[in-house]
N, C-alpha and C. Protein backbone atom coordinates (compact mmCIF):
# COMPACT_ATOMS: atom_id res chain seq x y z
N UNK A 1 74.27 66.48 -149.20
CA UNK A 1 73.88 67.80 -148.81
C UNK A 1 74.94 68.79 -149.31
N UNK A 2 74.05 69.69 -149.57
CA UNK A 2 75.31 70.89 -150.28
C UNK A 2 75.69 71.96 -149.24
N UNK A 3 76.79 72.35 -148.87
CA UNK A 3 77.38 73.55 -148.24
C UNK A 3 78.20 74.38 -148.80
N UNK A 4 77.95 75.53 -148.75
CA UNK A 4 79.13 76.58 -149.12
C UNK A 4 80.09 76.17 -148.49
N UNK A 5 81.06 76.47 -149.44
CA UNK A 5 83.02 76.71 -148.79
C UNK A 5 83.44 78.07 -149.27
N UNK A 6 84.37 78.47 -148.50
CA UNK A 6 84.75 80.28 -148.75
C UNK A 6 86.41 79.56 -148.55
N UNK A 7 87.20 79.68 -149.62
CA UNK A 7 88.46 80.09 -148.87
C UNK A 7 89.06 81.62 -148.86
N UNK A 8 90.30 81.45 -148.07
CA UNK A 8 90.63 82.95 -147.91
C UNK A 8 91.71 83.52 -147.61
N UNK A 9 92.19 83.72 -148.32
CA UNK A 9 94.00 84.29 -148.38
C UNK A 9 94.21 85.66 -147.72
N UNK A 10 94.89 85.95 -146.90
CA UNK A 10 95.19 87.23 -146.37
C UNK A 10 94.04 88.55 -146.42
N UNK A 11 92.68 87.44 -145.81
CA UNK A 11 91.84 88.20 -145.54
C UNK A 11 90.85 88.61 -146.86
N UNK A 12 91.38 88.17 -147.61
CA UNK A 12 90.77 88.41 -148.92
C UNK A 12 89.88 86.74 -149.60
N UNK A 13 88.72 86.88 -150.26
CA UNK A 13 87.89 85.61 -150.39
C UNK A 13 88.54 85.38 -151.56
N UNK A 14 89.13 84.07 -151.89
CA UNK A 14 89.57 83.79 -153.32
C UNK A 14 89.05 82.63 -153.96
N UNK A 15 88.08 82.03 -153.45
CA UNK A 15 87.28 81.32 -154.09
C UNK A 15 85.99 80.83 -153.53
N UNK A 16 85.22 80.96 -153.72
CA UNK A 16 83.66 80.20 -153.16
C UNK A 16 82.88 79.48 -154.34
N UNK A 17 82.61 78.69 -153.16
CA UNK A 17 81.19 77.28 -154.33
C UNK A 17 80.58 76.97 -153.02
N UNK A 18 79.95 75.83 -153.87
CA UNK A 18 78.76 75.04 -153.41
C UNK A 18 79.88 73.62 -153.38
N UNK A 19 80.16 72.61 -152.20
CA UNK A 19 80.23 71.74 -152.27
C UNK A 19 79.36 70.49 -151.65
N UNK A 20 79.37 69.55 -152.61
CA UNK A 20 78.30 68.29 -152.25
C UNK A 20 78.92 66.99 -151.48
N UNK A 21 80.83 66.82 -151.29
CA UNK A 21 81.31 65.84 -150.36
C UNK A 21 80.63 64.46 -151.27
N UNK A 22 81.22 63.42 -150.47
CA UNK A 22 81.07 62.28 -150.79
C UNK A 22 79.59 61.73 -150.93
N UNK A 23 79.23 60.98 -152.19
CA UNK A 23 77.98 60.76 -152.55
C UNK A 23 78.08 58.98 -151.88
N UNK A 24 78.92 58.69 -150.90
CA UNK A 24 78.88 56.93 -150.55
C UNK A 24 77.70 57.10 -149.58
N UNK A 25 77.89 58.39 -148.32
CA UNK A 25 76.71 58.11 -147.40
C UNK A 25 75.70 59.25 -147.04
N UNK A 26 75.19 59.09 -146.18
CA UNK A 26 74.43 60.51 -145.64
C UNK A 26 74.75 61.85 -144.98
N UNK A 27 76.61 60.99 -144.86
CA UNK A 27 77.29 61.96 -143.87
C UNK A 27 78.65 62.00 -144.16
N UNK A 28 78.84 63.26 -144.54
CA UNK A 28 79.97 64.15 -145.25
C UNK A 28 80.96 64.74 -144.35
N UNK A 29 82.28 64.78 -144.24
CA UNK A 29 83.25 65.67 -143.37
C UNK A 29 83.50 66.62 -143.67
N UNK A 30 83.73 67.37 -143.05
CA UNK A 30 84.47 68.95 -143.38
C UNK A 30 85.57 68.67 -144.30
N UNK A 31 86.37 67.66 -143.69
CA UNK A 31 87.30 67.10 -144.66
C UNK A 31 87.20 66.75 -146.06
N UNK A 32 86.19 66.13 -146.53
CA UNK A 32 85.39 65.65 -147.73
C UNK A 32 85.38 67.22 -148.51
N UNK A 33 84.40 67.86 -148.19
CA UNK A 33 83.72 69.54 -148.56
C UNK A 33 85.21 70.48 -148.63
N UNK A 34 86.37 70.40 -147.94
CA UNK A 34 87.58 71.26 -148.19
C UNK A 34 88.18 70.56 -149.19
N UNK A 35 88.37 69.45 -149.16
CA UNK A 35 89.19 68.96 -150.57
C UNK A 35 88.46 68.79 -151.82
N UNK A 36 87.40 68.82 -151.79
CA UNK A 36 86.49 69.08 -152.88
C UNK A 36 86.62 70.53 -153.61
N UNK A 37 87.12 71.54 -152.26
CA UNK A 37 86.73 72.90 -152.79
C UNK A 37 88.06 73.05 -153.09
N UNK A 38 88.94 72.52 -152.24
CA UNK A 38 90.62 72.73 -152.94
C UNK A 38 90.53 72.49 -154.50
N UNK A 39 90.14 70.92 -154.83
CA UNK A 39 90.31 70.33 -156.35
C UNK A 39 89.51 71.75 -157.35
N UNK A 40 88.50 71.92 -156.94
CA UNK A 40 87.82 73.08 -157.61
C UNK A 40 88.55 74.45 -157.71
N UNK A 41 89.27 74.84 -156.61
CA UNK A 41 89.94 76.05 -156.43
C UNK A 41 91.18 76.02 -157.39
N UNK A 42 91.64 74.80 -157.21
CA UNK A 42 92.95 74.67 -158.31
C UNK A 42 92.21 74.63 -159.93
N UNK A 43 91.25 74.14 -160.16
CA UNK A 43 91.14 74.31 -161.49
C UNK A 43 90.54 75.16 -162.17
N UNK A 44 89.77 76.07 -161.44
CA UNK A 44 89.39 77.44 -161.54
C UNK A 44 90.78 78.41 -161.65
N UNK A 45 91.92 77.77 -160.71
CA UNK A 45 93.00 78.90 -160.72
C UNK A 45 92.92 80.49 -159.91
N UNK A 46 92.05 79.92 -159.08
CA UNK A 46 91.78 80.65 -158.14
C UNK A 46 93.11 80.42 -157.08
N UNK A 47 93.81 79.46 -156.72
CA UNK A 47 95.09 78.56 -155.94
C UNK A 47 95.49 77.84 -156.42
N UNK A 48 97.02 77.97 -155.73
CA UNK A 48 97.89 76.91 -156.64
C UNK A 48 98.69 76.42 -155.16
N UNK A 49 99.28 75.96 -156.48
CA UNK A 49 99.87 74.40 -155.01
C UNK A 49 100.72 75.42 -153.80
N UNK A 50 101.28 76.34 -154.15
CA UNK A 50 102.43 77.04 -153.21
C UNK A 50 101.40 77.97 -152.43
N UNK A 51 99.99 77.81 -152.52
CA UNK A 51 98.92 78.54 -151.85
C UNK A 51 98.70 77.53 -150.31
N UNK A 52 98.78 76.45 -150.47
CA UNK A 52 98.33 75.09 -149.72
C UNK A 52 98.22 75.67 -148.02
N UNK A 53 99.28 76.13 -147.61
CA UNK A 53 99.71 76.97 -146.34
C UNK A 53 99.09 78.31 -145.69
N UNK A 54 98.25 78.99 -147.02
CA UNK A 54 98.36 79.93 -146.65
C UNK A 54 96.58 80.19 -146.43
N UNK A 55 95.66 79.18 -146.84
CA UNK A 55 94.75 79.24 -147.20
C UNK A 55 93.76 78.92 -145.87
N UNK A 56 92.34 79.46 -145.47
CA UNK A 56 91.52 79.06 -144.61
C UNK A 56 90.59 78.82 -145.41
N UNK A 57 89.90 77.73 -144.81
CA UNK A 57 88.26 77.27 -145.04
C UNK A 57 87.81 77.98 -144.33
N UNK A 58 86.27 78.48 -144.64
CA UNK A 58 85.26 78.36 -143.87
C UNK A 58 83.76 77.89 -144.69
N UNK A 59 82.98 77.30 -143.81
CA UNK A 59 81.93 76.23 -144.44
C UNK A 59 80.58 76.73 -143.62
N UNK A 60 79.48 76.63 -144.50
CA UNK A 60 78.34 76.59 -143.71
C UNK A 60 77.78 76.16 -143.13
N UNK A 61 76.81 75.91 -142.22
CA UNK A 61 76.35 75.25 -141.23
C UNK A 61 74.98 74.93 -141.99
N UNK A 62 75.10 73.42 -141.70
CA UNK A 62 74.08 72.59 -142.14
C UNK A 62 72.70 73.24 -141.81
C-alpha cells in the first residue's frame, strides 16, 4: 500500500513522495515508509546526513 510521507524542517516541507514500505507482507511500519522516504530524501538532496535530528515525518492515513 502506498502512503504519502511529508518531511519537515523548521516548519518548512522539504521533501514529499509516495512511499510503498516493504513488499515481504501485507503490513508495512511507519518505520518501513520513514526510512524509505529518508533513502529517497537523501538522494533527491532534499537532506543530508547532518539533517537526521532535525527532521519530522508525517504520513497518511491508510
Amino acid at each position: 500500500m502506498e502512503r504519502e510521507v511529508v518531511m519537515v524542517r523548521d516548519g518548512a516541507v522539504v521533501w514529499r513522495g509516495l512511499g510503498r514500505g516493504a513488499k515481504k507482507n501485507d503490513i508495512t511500519s511507519a518505520q518501513e515508509y520513514f526510512h524509505e522516504a529518508w533513502r529517497r530524501a537523501l538522494q533527491d538532496g532534499a537532506v543530508s546526513d547532518t539533517d537526521a535530528d532535525k527532521v519530522q515525518f508525517r504520513i497518511s492515513a491508510p
